[in-house]
PDB file of N, CA and C in Angstrom:
ATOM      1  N   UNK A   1      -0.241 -24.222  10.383  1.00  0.00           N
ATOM      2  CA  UNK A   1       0.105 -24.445  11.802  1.00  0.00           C
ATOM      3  C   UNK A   1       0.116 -23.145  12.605  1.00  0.00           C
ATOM      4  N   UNK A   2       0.478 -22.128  12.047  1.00  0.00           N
ATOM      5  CA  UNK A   2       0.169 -21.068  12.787  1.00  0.00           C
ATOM      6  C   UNK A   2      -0.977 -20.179  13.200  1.00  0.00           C
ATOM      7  N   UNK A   3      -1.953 -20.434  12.371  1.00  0.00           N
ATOM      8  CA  UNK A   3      -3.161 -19.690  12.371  1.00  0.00           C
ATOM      9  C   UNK A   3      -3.750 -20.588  13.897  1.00  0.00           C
ATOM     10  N   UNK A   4      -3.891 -22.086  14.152  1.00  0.00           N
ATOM     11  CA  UNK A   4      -4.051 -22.283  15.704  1.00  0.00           C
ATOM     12  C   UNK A   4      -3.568 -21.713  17.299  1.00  0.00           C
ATOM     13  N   UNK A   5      -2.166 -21.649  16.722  1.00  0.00           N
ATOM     14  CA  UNK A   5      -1.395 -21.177  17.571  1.00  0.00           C
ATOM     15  C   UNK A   5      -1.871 -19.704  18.084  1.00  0.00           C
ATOM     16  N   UNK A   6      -1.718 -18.929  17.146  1.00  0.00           N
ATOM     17  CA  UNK A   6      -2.452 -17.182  16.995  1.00  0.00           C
ATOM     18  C   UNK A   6      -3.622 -17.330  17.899  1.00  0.00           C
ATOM     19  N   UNK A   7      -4.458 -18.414  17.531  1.00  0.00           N
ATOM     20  CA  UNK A   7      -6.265 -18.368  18.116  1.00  0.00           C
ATOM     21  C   UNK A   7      -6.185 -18.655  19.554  1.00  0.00           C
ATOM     22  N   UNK A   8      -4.982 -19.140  20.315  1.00  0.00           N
ATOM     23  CA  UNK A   8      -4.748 -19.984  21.328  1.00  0.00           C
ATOM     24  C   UNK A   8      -4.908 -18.759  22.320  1.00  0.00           C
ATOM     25  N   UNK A   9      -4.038 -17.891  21.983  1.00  0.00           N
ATOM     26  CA  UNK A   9      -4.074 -16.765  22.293  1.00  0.00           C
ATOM     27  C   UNK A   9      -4.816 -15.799  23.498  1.00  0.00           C
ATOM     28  N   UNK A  10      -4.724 -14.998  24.285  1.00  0.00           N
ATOM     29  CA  UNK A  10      -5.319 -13.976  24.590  1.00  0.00           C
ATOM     30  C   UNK A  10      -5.754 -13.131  23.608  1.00  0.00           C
ATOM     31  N   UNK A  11      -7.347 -12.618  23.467  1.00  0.00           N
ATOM     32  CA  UNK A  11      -7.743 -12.300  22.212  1.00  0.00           C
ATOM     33  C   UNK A  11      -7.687 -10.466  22.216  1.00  0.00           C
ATOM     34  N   UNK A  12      -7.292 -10.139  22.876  1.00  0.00           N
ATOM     35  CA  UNK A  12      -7.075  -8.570  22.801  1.00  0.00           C
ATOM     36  C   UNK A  12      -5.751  -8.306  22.794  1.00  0.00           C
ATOM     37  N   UNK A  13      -4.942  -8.968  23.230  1.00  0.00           N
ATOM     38  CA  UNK A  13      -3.247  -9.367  23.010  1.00  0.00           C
ATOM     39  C   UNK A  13      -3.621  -9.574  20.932  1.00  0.00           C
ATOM     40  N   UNK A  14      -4.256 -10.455  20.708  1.00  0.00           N
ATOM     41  CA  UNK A  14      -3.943 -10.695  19.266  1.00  0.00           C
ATOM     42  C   UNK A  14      -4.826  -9.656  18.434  1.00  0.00           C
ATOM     43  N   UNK A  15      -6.145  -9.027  18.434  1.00  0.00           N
ATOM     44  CA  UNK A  15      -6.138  -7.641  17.741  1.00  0.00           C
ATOM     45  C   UNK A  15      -5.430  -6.947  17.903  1.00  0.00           C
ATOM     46  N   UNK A  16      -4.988  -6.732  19.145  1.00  0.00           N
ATOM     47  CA  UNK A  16      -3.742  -5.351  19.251  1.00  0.00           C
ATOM     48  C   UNK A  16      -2.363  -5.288  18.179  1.00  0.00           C
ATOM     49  N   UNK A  17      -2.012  -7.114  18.318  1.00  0.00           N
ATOM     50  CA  UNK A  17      -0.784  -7.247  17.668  1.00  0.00           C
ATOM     51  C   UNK A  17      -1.318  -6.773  15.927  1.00  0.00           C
ATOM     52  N   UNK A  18      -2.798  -7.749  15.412  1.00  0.00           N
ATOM     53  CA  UNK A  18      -3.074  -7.589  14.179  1.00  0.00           C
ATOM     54  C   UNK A  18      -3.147  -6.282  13.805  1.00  0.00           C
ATOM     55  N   UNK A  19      -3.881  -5.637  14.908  1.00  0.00           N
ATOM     56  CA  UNK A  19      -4.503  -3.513  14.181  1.00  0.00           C
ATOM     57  C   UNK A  19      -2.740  -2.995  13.899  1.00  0.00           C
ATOM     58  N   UNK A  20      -1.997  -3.476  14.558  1.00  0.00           N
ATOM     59  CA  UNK A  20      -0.577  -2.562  14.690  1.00  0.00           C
ATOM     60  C   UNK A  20      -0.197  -3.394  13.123  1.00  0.00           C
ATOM     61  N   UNK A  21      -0.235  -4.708  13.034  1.00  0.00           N
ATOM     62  CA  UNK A  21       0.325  -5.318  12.222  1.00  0.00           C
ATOM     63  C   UNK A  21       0.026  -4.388  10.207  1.00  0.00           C
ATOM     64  N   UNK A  22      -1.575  -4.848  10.074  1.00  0.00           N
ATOM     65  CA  UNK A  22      -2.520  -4.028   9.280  1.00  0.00           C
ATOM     66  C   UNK A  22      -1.860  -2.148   9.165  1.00  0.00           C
ATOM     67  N   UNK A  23      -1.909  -1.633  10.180  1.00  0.00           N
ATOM     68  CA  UNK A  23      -1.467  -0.445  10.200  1.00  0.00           C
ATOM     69  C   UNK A  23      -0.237  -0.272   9.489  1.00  0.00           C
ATOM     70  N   UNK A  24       0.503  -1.018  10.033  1.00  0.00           N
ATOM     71  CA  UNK A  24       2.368  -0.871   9.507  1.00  0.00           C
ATOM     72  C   UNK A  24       2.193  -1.104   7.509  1.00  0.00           C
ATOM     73  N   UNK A  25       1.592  -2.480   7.226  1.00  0.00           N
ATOM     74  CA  UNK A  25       0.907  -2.947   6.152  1.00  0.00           C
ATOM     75  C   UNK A  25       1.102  -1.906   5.332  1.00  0.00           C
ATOM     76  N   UNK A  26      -0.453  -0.878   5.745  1.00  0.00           N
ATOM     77  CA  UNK A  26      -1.193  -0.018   4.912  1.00  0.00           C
ATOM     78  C   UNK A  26       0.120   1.454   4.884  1.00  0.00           C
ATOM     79  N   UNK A  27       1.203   1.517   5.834  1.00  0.00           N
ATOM     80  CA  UNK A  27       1.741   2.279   5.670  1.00  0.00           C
ATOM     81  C   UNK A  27       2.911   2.131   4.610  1.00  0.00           C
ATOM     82  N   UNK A  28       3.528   1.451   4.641  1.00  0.00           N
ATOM     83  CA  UNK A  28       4.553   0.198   3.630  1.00  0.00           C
ATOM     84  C   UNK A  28       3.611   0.266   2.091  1.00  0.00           C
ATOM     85  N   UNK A  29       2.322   0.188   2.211  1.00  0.00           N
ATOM     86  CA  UNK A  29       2.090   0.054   0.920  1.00  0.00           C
ATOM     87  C   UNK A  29       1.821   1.749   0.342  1.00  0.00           C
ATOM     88  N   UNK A  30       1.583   1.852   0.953  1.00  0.00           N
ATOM     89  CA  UNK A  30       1.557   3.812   0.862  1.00  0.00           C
ATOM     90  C   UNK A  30       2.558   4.260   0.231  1.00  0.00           C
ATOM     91  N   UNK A  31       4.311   4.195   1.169  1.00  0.00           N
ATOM     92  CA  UNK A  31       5.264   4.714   0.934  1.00  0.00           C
ATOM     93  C   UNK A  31       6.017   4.044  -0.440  1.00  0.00           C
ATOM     94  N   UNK A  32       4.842   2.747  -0.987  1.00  0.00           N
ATOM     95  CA  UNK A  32       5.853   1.896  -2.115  1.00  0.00           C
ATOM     96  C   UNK A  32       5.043   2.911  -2.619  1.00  0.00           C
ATOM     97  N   UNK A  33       4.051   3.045  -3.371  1.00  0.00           N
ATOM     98  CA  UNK A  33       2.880   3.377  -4.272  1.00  0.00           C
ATOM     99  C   UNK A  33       3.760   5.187  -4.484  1.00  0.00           C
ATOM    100  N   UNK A  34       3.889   5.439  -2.949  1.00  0.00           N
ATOM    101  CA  UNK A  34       4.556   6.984  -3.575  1.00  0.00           C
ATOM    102  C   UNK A  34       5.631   6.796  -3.987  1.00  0.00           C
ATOM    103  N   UNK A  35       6.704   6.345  -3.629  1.00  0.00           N
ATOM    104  CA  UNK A  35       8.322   5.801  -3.967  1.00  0.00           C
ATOM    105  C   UNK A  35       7.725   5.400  -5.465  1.00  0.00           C
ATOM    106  N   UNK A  36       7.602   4.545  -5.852  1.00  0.00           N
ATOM    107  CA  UNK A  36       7.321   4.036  -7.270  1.00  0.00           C
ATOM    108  C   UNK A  36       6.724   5.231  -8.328  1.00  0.00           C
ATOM    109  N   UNK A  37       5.320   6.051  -7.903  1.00  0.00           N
ATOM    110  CA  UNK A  37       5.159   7.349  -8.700  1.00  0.00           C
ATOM    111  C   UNK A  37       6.133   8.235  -8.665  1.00  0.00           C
ATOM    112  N   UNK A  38       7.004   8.335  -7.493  1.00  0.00           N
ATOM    113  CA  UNK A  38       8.513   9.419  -7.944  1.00  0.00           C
ATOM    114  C   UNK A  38       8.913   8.970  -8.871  1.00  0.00           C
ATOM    115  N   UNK A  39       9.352   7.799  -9.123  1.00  0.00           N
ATOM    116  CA  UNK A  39      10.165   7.350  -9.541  1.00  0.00           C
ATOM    117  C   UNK A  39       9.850   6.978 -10.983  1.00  0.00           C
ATOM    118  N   UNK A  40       8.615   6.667 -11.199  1.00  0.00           N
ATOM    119  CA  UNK A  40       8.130   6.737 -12.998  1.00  0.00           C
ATOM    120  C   UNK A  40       8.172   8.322 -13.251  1.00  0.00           C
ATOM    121  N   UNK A  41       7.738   9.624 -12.269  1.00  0.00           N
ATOM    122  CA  UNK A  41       7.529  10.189 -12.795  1.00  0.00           C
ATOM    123  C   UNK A  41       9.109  10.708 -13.064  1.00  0.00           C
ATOM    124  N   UNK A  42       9.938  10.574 -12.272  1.00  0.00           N
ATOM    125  CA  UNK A  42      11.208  10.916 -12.633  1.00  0.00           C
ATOM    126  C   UNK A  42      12.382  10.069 -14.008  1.00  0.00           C
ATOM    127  N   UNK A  43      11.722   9.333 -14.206  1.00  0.00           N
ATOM    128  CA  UNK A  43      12.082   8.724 -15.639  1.00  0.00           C
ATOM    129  C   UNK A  43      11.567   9.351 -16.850  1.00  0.00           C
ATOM    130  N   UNK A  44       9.935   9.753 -16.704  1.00  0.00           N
ATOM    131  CA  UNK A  44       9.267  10.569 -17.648  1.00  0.00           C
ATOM    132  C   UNK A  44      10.016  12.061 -18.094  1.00  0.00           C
ATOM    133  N   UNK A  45      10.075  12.355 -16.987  1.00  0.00           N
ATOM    134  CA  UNK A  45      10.913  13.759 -16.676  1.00  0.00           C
ATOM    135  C   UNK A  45      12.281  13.667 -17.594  1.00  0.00           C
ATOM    136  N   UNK A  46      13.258  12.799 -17.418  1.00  0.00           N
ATOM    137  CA  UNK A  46      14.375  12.358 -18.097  1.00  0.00           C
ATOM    138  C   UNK A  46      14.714  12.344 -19.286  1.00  0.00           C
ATOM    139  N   UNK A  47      13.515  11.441 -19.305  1.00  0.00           N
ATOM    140  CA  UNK A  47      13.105  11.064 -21.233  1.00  0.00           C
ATOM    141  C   UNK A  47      12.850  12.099 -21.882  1.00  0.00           C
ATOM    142  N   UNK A  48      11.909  13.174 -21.399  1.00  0.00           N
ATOM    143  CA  UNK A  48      11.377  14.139 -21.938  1.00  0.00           C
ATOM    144  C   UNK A  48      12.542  15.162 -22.357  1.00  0.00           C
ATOM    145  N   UNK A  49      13.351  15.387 -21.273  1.00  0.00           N
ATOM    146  CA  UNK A  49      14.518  16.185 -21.096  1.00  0.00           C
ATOM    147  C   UNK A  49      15.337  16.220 -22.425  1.00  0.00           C
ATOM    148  N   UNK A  50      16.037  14.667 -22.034  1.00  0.00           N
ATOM    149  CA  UNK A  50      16.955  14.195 -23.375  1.00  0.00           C
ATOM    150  C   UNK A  50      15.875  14.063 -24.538  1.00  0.00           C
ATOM    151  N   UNK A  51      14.864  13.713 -24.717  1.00  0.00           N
ATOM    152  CA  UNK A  51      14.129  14.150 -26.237  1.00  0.00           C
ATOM    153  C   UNK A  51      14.252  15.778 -26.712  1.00  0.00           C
ATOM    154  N   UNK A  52      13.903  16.617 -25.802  1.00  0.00           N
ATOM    155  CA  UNK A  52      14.058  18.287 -25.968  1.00  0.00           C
ATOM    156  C   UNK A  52      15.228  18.271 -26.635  1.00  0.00           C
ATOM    157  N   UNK A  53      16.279  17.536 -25.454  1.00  0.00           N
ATOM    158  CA  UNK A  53      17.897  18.453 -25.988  1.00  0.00           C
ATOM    159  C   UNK A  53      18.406  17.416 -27.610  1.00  0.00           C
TER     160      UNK A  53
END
């Protein structure tokens, strides 16, 4: 039901909303992908630590 509604639209009103939408997206998936490699690599780091000591 919503994908009609969207098309009903003014169509430069709705790329504008989508490019901003996509943008935010690709940024969110960015900041997981780095958040998540801190964060394995900071477990690795840990492990390694307490194996040494």
């Amino acid at each position: 039901m919503p994908i009609p509604a969207m098309r009903n639209r003014p169509r430069t009103k709705h790329k504008r909303t989508k490019q901003y939408a996509g943008a935010a997206n690709s940024m969110f998936k960015v900041c997981f992908i780095t958040a998540s490699f801190f964060i394995v690599m900071t477990i690795i780091f840990e492990y390694s630590v307490m194996a040494l000591n």
